[in-house]
Protein backbone atom coordinates (compact mmCIF):
# COMPACT_ATOMS: atom_id res chain seq x y z
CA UNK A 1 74.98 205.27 88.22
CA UNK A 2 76.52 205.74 84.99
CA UNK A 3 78.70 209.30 84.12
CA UNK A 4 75.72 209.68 81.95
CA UNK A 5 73.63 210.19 84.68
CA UNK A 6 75.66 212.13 86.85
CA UNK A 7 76.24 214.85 83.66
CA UNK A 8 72.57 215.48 83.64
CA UNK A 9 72.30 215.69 87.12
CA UNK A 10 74.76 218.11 87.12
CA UNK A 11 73.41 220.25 84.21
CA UNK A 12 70.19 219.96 86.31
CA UNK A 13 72.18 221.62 89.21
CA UNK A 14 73.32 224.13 87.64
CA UNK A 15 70.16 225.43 86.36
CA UNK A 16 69.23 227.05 89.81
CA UNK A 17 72.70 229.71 89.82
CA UNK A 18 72.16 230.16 86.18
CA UNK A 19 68.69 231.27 86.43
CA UNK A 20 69.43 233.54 89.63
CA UNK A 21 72.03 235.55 87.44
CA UNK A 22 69.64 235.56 84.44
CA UNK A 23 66.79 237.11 86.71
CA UNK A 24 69.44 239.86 87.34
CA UNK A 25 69.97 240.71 83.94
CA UNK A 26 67.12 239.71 81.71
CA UNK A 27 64.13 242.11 80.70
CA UNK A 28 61.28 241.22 82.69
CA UNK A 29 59.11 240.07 80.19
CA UNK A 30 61.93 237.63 78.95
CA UNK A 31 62.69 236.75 82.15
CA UNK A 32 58.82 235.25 83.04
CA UNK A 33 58.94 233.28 79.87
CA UNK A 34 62.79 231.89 80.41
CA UNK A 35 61.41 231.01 84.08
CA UNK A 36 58.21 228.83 82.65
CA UNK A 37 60.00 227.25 80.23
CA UNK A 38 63.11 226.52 82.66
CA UNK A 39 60.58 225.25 85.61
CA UNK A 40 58.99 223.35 83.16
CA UNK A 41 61.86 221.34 81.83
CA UNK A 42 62.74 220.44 85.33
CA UNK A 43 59.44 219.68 86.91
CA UNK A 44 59.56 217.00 83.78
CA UNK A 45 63.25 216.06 85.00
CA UNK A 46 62.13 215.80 88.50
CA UNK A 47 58.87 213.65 87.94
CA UNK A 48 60.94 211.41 86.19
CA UNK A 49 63.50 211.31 89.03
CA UNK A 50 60.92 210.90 91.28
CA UNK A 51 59.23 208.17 89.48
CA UNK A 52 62.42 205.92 89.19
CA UNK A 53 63.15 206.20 93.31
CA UNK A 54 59.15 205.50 93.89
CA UNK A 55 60.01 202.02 91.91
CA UNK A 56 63.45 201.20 93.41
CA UNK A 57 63.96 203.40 96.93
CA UNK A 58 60.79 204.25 98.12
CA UNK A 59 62.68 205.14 101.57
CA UNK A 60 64.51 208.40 99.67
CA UNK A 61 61.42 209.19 97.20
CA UNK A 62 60.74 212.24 99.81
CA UNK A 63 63.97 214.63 98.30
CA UNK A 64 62.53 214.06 94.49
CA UNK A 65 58.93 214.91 95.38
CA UNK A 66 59.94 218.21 97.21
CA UNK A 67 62.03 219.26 94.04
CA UNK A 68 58.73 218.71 92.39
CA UNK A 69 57.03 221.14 93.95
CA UNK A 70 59.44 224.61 93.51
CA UNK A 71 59.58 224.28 90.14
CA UNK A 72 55.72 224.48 89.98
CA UNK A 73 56.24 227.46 92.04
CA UNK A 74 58.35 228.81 89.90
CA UNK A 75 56.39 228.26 86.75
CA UNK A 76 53.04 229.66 88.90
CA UNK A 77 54.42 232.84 90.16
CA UNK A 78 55.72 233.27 86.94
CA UNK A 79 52.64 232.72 85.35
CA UNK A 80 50.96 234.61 87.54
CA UNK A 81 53.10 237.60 87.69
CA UNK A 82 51.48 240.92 87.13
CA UNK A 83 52.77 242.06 83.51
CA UNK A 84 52.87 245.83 82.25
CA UNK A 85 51.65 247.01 79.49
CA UNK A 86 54.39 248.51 77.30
């Protein structure tokens, strides 16, 4: 694993604190867009993560396809999320 690799993985980690402050102090309407487009870009990271241990480590492929699904949480409940008319 290159130092590539491990500064995207990184950047990936940090997504989860980042977005927990955000939430805090973003409008809410903001906040539901920044969380689909966030949960997006890492469901794609994730899939792709996933995809590469299905090939080479089945064995471990279990930890990649659980961070699949929160991120599609994420991106439902925001989705979903009942919006007010302003």
């Amino acid at each position: 694993m290159g130092p590539e690799i491990l500064f995207v993985l990184s950047i990936i980690a940090l997504v989860g604190p980042s977005m927990a402050s955000l939430s805090q102090v973003l409008e809410e309407r903001t906040n539901r867009r920044v969380n689909i487009v966030m949960g997006i870009a890492i469901e794609v990271f994730a899939a792709a993560i996933f995809v590469v241990y299905l090939e080479t480590i089945p064995a471990i492929a279990l930890d990649p396809a659980v961070g699949l699904v929160f991120p599609a949480l994420v991106v439902w409940y925001a989705w979903k999320s009942k919006q007010t008319v302003q």
